[in-house]
C-alpha atoms as a PDB file:
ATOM      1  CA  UNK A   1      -6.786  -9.429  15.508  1.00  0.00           C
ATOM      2  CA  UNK A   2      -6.197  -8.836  12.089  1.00  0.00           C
ATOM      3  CA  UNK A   3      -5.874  -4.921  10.641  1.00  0.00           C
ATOM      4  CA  UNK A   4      -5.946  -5.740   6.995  1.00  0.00           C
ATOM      5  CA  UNK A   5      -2.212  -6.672   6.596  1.00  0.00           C
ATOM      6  CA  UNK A   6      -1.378  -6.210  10.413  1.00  0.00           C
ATOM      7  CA  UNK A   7      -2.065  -8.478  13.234  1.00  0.00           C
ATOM      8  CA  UNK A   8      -1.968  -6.489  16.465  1.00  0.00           C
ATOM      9  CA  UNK A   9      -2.393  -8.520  19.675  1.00  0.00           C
ATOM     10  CA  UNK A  10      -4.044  -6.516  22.467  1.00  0.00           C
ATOM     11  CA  UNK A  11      -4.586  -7.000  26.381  1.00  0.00           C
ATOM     12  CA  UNK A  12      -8.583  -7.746  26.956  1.00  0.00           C
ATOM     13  CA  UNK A  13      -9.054  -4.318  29.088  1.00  0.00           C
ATOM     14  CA  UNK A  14      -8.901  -2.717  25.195  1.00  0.00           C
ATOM     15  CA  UNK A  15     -11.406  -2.168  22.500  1.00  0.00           C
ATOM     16  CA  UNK A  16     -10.928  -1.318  18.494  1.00  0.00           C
ATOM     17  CA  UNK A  17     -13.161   0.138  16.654  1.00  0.00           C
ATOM     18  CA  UNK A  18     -12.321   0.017  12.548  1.00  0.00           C
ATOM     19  CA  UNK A  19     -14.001   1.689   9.814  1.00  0.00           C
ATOM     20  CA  UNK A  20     -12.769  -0.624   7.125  1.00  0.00           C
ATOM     21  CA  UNK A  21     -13.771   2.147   4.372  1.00  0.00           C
ATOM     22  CA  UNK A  22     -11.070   4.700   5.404  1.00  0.00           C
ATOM     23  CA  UNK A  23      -8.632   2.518   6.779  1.00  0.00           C
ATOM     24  CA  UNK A  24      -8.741   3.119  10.487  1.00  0.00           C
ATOM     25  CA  UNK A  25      -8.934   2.272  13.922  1.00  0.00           C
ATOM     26  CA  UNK A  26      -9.364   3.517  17.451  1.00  0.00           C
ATOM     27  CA  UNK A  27      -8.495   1.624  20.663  1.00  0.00           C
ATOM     28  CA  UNK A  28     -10.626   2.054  23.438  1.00  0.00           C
ATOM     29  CA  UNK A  29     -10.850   1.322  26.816  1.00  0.00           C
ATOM     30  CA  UNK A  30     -13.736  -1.541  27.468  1.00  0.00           C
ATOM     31  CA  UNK A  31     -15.561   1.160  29.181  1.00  0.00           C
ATOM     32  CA  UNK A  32     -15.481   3.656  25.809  1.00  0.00           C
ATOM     33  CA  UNK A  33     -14.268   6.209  28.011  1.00  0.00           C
ATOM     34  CA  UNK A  34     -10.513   6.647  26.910  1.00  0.00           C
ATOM     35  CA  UNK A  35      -8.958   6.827  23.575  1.00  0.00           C
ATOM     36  CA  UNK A  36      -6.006   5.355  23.637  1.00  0.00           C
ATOM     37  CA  UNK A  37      -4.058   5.504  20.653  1.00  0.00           C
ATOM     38  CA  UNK A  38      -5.271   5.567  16.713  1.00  0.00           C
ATOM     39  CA  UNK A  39      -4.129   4.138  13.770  1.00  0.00           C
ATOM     40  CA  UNK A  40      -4.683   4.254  10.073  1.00  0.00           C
ATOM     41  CA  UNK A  41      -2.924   3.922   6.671  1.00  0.00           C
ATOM     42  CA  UNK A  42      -1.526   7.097   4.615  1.00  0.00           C
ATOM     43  CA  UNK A  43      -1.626   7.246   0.995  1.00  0.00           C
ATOM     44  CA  UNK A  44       1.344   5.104   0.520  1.00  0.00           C
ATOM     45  CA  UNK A  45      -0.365   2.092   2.566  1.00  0.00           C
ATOM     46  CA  UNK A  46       2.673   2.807   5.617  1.00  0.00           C
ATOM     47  CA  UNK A  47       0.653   2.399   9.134  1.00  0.00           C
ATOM     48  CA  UNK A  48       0.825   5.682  11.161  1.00  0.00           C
ATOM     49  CA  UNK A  49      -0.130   5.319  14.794  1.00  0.00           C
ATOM     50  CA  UNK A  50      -1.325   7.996  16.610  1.00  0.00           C
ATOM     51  CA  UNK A  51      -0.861   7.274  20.600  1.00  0.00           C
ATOM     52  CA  UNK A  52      -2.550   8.953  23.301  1.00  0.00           C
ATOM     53  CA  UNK A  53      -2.162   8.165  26.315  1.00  0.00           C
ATOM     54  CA  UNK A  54      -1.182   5.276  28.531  1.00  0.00           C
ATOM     55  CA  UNK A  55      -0.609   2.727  25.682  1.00  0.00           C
ATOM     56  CA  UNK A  56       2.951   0.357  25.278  1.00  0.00           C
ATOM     57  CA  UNK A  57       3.654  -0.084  21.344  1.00  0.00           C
ATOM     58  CA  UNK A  58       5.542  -3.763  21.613  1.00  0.00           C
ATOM     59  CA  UNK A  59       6.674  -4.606  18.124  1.00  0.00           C
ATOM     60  CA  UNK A  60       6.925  -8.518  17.758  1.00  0.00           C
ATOM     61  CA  UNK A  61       7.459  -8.620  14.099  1.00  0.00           C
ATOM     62  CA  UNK A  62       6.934  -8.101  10.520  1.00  0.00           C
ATOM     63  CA  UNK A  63       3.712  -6.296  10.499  1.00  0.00           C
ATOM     64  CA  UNK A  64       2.859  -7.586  13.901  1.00  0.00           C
ATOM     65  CA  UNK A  65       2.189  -5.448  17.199  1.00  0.00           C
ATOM     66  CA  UNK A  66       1.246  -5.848  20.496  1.00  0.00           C
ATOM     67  CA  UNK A  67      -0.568  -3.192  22.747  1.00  0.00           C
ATOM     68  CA  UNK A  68      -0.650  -2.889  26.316  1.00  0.00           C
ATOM     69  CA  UNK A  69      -1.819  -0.332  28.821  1.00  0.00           C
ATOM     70  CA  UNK A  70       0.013   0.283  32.017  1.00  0.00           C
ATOM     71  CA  UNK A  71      -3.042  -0.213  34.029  1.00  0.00           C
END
């Protein structure tokens, strides 16, 4: 999926949720039980990831990520 500039690739047991107006998203479990890790851009447009819990940050390139759970 695309995160305006970013494409983060994500295992199917996680959900996003972006609000587009603020810049942001949260990853969620499938279930919407479990916040796993939330990103959004400060005022200089940098990406600042905010991880919770149980969540593998893979970084596979320039602006690219992959996230993974170790469940």
């Amino acid at each position: 999926m695309n995160f305006f500039d970013w494409q983060i690739d994500m295992v199917e047991s996680l959900k996003p949720y972006i609000d587009k107006e603020n810049k942001r998203m949260a990853v969620l479990t499938n279930e919407d039980d479990e916040i796993h890790i939330a990103l959004e851009f400060d005022e200089n447009n940098n990406l600042v990831m905010h991880p919770r819990w149980n969540i593998n940050i893979t970084i596979l390139g320039d602006k690219h990520l992959k996230l993974t759970t170790n469940s």
